[in-house]
N, C-alpha and C. Protein backbone atom coordinates (compact mmCIF):
# COMPACT_ATOMS: atom_id res chain seq x y z
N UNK A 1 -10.92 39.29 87.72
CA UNK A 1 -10.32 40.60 87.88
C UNK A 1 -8.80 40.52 87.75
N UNK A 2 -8.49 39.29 88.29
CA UNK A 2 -6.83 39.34 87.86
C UNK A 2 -6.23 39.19 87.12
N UNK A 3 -7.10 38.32 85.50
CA UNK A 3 -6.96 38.74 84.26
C UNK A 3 -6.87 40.26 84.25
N UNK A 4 -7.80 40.65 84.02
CA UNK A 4 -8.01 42.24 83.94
C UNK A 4 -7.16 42.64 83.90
N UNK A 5 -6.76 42.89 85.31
CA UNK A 5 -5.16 43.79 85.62
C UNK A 5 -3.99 43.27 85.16
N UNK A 6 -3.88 42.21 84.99
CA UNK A 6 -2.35 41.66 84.29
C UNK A 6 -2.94 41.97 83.17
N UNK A 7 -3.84 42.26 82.35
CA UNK A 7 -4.20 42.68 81.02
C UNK A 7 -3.87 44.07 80.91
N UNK A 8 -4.25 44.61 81.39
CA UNK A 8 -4.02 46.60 81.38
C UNK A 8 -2.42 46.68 81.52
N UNK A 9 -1.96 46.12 82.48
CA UNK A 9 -0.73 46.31 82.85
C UNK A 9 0.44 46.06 81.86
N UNK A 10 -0.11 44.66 81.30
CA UNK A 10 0.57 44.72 79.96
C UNK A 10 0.58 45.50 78.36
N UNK A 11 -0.98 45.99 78.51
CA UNK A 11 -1.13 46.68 77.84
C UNK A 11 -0.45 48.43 77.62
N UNK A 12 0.17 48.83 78.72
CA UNK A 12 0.48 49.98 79.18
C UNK A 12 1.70 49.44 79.10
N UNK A 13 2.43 48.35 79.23
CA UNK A 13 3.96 48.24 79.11
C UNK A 13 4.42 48.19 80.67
N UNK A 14 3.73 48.03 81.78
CA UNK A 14 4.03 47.99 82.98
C UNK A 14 4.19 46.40 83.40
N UNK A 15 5.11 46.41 84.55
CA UNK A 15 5.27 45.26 85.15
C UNK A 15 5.36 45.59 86.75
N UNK A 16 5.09 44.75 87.67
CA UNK A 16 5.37 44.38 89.11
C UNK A 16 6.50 43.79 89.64
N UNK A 17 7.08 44.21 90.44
CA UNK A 17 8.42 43.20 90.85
C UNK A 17 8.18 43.21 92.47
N UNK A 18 8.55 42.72 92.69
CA UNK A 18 8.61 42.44 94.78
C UNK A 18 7.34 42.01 95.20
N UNK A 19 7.49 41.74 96.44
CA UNK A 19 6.92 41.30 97.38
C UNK A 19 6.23 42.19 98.49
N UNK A 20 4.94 42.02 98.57
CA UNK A 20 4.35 42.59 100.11
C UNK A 20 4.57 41.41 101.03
N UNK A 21 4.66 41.90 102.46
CA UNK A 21 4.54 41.06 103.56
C UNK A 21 3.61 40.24 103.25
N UNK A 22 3.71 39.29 103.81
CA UNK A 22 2.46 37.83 103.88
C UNK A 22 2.01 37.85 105.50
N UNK A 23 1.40 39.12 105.53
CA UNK A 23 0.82 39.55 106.85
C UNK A 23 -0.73 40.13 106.44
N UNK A 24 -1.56 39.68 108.07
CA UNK A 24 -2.71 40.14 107.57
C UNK A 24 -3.13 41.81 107.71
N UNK A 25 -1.99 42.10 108.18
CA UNK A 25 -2.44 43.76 108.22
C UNK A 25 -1.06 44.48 108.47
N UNK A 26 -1.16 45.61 107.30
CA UNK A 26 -0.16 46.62 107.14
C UNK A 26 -0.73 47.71 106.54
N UNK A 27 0.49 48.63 106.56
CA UNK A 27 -0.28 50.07 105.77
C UNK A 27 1.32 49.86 104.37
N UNK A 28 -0.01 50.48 103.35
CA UNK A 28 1.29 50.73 102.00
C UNK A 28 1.22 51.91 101.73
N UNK A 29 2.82 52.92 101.78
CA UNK A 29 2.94 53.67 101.49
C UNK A 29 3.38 53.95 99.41
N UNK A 30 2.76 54.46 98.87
CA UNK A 30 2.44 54.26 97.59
C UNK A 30 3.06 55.95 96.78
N UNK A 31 4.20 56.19 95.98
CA UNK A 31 4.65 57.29 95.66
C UNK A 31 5.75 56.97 94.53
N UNK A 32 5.96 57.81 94.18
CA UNK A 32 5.32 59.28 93.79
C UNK A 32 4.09 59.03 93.75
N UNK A 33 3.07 60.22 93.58
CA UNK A 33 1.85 60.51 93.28
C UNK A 33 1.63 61.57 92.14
N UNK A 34 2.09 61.61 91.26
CA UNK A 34 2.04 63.06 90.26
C UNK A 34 0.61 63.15 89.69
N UNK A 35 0.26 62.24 88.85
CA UNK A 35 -0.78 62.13 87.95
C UNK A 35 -1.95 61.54 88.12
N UNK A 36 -3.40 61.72 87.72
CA UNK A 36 -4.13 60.64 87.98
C UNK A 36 -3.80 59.65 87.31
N UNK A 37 -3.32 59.22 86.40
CA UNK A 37 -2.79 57.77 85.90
C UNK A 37 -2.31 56.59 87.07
N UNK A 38 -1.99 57.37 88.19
CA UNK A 38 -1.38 56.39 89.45
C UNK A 38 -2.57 55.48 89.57
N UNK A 39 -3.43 56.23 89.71
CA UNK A 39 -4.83 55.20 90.04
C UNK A 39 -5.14 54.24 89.07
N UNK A 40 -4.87 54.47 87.61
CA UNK A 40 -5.10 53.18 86.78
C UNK A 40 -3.90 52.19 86.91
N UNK A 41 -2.44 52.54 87.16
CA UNK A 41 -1.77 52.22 87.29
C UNK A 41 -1.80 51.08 88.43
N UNK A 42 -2.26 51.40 89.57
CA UNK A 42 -2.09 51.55 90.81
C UNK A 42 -3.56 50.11 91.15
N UNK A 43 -4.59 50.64 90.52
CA UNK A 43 -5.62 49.92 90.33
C UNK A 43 -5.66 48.18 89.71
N UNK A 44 -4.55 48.26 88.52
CA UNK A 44 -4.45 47.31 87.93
C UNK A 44 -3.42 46.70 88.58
N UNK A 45 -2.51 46.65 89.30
CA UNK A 45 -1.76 46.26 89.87
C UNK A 45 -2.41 45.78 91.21
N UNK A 46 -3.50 46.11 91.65
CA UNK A 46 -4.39 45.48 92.78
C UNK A 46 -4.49 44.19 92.48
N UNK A 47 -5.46 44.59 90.99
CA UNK A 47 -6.59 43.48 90.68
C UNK A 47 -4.96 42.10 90.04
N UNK A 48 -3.98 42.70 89.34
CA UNK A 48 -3.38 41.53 88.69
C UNK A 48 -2.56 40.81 90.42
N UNK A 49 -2.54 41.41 91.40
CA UNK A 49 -2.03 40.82 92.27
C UNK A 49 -3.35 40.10 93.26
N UNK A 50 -4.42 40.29 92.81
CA UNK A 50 -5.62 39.84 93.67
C UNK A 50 -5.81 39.98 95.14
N UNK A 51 -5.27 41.32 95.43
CA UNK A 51 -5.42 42.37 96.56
C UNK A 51 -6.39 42.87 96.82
N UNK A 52 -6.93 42.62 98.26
CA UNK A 52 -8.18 43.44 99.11
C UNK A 52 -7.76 44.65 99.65
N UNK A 53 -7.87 45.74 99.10
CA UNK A 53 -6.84 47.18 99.76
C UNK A 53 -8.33 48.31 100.16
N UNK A 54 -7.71 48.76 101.14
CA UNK A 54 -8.93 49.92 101.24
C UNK A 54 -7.34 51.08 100.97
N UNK A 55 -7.95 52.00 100.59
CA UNK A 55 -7.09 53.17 100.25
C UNK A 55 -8.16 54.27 100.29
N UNK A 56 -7.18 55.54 100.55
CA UNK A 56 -7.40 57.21 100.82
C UNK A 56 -7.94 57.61 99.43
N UNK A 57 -9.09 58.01 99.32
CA UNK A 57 -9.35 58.97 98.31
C UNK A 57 -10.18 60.43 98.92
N UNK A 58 -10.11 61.80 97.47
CA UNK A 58 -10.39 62.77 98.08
C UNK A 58 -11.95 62.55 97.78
N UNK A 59 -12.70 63.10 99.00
CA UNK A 59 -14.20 63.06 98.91
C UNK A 59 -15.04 63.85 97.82
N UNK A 60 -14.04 64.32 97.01
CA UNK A 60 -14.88 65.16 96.08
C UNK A 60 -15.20 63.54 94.56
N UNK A 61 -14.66 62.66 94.39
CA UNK A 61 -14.73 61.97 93.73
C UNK A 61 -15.39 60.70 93.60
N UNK A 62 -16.44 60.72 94.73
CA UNK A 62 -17.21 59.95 95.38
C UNK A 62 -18.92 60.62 94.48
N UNK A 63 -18.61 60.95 93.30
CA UNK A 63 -19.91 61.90 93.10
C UNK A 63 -20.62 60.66 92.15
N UNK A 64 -21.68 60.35 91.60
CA UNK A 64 -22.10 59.14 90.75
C UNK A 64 -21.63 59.66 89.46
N UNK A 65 -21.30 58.18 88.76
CA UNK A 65 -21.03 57.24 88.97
C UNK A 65 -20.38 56.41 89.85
N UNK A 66 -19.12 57.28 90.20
CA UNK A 66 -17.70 56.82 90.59
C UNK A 66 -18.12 56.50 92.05
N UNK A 67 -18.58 56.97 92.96
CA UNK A 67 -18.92 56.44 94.30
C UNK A 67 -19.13 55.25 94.63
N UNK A 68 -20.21 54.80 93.83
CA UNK A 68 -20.04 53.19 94.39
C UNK A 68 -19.00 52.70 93.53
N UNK A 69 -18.77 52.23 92.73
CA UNK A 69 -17.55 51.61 92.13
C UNK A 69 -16.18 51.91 92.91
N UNK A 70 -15.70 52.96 93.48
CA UNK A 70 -14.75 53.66 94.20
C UNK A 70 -15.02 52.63 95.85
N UNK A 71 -15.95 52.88 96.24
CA UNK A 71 -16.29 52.11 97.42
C UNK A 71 -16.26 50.71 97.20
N UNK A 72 -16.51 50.12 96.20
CA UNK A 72 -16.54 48.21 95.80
C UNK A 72 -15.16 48.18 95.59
N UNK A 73 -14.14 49.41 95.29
CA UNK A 73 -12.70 48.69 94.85
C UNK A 73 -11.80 48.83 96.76
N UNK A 74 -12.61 49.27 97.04
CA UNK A 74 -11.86 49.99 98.76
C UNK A 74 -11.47 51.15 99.46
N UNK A 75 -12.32 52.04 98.22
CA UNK A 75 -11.38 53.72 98.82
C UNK A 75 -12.72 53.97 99.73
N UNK A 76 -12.01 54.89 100.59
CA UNK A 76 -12.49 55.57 102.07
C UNK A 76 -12.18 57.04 101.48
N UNK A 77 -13.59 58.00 101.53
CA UNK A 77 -13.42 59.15 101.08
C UNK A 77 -13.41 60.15 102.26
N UNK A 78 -12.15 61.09 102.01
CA UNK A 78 -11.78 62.07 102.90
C UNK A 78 -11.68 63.49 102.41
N UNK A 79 -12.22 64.25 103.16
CA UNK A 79 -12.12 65.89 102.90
C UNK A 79 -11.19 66.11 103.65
N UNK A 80 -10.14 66.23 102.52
CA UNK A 80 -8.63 66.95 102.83
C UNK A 80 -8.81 68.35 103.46
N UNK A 81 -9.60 69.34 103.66
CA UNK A 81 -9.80 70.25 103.61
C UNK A 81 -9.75 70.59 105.15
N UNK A 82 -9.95 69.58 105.99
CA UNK A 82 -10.24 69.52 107.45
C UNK A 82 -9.90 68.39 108.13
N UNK A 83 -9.76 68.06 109.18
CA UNK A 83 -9.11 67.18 110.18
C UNK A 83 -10.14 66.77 110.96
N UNK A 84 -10.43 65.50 110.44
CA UNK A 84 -11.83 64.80 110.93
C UNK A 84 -11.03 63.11 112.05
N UNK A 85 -9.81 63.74 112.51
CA UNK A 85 -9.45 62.53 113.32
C UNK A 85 -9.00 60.91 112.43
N UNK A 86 -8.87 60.90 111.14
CA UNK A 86 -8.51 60.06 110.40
C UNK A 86 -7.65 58.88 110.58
N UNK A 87 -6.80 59.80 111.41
CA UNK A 87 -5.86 58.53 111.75
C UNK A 87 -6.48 57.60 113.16
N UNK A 88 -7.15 58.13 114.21
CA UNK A 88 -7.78 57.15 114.85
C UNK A 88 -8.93 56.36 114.26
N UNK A 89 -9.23 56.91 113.76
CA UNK A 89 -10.51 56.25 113.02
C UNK A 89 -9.83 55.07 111.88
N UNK A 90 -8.87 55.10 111.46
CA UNK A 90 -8.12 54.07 110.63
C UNK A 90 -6.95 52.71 111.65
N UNK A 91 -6.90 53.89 112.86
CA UNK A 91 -6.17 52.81 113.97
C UNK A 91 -7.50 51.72 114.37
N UNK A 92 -8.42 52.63 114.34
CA UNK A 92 -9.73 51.30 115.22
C UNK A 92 -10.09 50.82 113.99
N UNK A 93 -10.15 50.63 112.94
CA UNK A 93 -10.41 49.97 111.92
C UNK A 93 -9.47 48.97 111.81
N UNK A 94 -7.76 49.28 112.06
CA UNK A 94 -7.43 47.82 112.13
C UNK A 94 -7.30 47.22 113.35
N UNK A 95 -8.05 47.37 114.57
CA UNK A 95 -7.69 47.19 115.74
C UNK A 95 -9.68 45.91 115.33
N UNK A 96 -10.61 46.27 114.74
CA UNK A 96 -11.53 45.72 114.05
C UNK A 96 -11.46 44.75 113.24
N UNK A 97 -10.88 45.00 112.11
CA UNK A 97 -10.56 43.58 111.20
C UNK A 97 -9.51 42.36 111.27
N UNK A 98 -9.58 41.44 110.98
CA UNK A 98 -8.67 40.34 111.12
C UNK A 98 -8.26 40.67 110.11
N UNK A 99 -8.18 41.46 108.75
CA UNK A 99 -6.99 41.65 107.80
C UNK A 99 -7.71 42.93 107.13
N UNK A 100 -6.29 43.63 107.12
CA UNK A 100 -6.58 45.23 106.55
C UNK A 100 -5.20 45.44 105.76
N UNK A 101 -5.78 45.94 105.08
CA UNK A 101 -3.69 46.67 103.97
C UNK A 101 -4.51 48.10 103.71
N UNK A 102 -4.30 48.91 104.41
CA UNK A 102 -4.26 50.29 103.96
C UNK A 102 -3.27 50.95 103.12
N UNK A 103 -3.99 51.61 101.69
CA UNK A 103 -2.83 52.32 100.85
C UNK A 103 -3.24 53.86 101.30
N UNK A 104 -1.74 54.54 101.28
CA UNK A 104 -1.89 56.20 101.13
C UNK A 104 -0.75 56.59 100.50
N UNK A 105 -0.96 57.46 99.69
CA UNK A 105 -0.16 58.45 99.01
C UNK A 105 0.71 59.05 100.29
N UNK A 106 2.01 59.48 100.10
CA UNK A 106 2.53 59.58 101.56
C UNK A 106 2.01 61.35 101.14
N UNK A 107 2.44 61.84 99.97
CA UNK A 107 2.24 63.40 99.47
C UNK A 107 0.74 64.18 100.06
N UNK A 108 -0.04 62.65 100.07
CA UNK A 108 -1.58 63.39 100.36
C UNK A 108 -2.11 64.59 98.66
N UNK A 109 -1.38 64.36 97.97
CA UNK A 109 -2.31 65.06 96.96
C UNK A 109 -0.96 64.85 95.67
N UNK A 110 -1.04 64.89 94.28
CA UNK A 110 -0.43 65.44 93.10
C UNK A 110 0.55 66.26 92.90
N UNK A 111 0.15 67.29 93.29
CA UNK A 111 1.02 68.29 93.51
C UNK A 111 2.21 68.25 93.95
N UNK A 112 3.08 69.19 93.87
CA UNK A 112 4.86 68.93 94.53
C UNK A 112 4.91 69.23 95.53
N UNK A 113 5.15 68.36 96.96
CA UNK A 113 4.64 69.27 98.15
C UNK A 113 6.84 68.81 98.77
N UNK A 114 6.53 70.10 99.77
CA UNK A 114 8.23 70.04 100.25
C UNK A 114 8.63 69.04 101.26
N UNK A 115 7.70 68.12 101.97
CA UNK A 115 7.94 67.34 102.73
C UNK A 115 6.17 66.04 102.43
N UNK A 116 6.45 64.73 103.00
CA UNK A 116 5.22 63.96 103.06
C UNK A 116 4.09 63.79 104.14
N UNK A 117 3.65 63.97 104.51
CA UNK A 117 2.12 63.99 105.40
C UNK A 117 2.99 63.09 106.48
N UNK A 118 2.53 63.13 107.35
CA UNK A 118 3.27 61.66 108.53
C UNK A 118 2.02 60.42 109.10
N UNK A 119 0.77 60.77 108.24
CA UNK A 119 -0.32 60.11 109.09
C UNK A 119 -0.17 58.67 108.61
N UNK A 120 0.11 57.96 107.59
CA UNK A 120 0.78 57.07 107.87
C UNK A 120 1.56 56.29 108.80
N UNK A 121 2.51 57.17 108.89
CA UNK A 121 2.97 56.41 109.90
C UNK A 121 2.60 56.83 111.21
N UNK A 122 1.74 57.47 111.85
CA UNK A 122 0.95 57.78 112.80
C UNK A 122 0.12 56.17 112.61
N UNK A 123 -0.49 56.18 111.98
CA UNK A 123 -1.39 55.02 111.84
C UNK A 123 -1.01 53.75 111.58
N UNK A 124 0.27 53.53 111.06
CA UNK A 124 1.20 52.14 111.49
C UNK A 124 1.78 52.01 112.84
N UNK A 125 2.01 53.03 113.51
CA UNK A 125 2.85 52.82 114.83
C UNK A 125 1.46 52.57 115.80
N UNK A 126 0.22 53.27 114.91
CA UNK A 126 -0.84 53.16 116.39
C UNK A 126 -1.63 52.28 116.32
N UNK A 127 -1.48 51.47 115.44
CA UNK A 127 -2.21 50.02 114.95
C UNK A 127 -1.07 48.87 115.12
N UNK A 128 0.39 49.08 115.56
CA UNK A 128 1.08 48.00 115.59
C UNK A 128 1.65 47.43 114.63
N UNK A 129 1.09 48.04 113.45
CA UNK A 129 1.85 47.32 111.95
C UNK A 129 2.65 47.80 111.32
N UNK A 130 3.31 46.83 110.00
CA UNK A 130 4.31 47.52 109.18
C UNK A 130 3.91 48.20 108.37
N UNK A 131 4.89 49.13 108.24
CA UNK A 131 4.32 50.30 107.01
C UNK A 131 5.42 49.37 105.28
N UNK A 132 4.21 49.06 104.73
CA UNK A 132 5.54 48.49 102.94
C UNK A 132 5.56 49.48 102.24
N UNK A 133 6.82 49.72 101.74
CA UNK A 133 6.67 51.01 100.26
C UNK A 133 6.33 50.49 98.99
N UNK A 134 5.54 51.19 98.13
CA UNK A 134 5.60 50.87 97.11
C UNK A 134 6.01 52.27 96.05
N UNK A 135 6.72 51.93 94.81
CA UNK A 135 7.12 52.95 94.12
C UNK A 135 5.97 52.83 92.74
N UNK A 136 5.54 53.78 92.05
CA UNK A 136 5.35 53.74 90.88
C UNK A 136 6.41 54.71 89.81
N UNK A 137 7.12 53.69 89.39
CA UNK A 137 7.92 54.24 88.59
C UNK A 137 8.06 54.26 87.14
N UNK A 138 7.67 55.42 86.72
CA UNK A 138 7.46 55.71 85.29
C UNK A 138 8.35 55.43 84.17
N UNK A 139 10.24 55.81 84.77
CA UNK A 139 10.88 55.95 84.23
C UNK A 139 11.35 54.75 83.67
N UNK A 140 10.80 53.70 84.57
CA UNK A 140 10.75 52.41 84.30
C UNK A 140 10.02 51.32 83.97
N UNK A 141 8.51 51.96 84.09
CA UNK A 141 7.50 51.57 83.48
C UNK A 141 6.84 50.30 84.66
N UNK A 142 7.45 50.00 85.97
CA UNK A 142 7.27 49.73 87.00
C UNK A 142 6.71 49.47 88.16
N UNK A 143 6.11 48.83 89.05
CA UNK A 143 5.19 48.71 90.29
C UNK A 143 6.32 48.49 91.26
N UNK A 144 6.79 48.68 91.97
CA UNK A 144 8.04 48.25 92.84
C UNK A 144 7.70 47.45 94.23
N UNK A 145 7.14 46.60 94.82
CA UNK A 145 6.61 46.29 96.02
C UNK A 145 7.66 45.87 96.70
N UNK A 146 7.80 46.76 98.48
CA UNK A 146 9.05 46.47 99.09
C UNK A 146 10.18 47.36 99.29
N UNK A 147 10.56 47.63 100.55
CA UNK A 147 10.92 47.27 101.57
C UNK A 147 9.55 47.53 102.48
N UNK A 148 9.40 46.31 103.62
CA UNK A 148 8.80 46.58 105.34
C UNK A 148 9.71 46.87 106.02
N UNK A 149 8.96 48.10 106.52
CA UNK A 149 9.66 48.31 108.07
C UNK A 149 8.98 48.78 108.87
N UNK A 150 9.14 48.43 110.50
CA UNK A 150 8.38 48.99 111.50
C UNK A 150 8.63 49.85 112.01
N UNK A 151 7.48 51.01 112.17
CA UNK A 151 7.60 52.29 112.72
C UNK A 151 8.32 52.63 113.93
N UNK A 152 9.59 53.44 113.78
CA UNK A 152 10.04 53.59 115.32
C UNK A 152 9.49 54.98 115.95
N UNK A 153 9.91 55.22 117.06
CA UNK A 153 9.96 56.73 117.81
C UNK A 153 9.44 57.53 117.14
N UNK A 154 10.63 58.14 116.62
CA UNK A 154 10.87 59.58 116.13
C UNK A 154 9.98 59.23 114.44
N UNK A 155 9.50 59.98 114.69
CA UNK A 155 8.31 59.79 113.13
C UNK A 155 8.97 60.87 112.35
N UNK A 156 9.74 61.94 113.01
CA UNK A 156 10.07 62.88 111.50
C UNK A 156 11.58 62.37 111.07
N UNK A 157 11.63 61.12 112.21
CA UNK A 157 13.18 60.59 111.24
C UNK A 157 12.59 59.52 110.09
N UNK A 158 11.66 58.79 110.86
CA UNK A 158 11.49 57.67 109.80
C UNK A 158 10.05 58.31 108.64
N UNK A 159 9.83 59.74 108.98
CA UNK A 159 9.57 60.54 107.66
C UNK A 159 10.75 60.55 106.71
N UNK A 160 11.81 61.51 106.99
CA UNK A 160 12.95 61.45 106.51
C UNK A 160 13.70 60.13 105.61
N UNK A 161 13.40 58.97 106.21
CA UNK A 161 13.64 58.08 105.59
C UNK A 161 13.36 57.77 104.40
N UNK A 162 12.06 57.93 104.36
CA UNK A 162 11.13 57.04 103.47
C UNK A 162 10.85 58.20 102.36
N UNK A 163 11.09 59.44 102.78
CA UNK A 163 11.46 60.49 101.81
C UNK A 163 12.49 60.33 100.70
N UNK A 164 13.30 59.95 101.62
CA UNK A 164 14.95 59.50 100.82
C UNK A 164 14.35 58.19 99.70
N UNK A 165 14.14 56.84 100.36
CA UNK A 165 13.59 56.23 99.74
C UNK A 165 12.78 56.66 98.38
N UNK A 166 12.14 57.18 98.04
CA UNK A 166 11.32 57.62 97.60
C UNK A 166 11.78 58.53 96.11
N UNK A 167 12.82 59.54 96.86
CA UNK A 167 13.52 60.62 95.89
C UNK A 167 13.84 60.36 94.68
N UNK A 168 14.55 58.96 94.41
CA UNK A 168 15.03 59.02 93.18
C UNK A 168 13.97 58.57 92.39
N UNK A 169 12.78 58.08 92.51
CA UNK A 169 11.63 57.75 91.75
C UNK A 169 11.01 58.12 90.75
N UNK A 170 11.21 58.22 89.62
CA UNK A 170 10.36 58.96 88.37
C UNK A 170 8.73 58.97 88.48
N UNK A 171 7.89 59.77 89.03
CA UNK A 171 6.74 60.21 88.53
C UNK A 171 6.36 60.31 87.61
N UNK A 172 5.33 60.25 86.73
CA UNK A 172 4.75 60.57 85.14
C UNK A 172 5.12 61.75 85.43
N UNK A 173 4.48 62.70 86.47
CA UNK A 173 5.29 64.20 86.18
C UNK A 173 6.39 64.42 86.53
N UNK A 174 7.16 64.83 85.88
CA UNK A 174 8.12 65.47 87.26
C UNK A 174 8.16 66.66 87.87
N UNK A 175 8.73 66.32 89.14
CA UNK A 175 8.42 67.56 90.11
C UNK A 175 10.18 68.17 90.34
């Protein structure tokens, strides 16, 4: 598989730069989110780094074929539509495994939204771990892995942060 993905990746003109923690459990915050292309993008950059990731997908895409294949790569399917307690249910999941890397879109969906979801970092501060950023950057053809940091207090500052972080980032779309 890690052929694979260093295969696509080159094939698309993309490269990886940085580092994730060499920890057995964190959450990756993963953005922009514009296009479905993130996921091939995003996908091949798993497999060329030979990453065990469970990641957020929406439950409508879980339909066959894609369900099991979606479930063998690590996504956990969620109906955005309603508040089914997600973030505890992802705190006792790493409070369960001896190694977890959770990915989420911080946007929670494609679309241009005016601020990022905070359950992330709800779910790094309540599991104890670091939250890593990752960028996908178009404008650069890019995987960006890096900076960690640990969740403090105030969650709509270190929203704010990682917003900033984030801003100058080229999306395939722009927003």
């Amino acid at each position: 598989m890690r052929w694979i993905g260093r295969t696509v990746l080159a094939v698309m003109g993309w490269r990886v730069e940085g580092e994730l923690p060499d920890l057995p459990k964190f959450v990756i915050a993963v953005a922009p989110h514009t296009s479905n292309w993130d996921f091939v993008v995003g996908a091949a950059a798993m497999f060329a780094l030979d990453l065990r990731l469970a990641f957020i997908s929406k439950h409508t895409l879980f339909r066959w074929p894609f369900g099991a294949v979606l479930r063998w790569m690590g996504a956990i399917p969620v109906d955005r539509s309603s508040h089914h307690g997600l973030v505890g249910e992802a705190v006792t999941s790493f409070e369960r495994m001896e190694r977890r890397v959770l990915v989420i879109a911080p946007e929670g969906t494609r679309r241009k939204v005016e601020r990022f979801k905070t359950g992330f970092l709800h779910i790094a501060r309540g599991a104890h771990v670091p939250v890593a950023l990752a960028t996908l950057d178009y404008g650069a053809r890019c995987v960006r892995l890096g900076p960690a940091f640990e969740v403090g207090e105030d969650i709509e500052e270190e929203r704010r942060k990682t917003e900033a972080f984030f801003a100058p980032i080229r999306g395939k779309h722009v927003r």
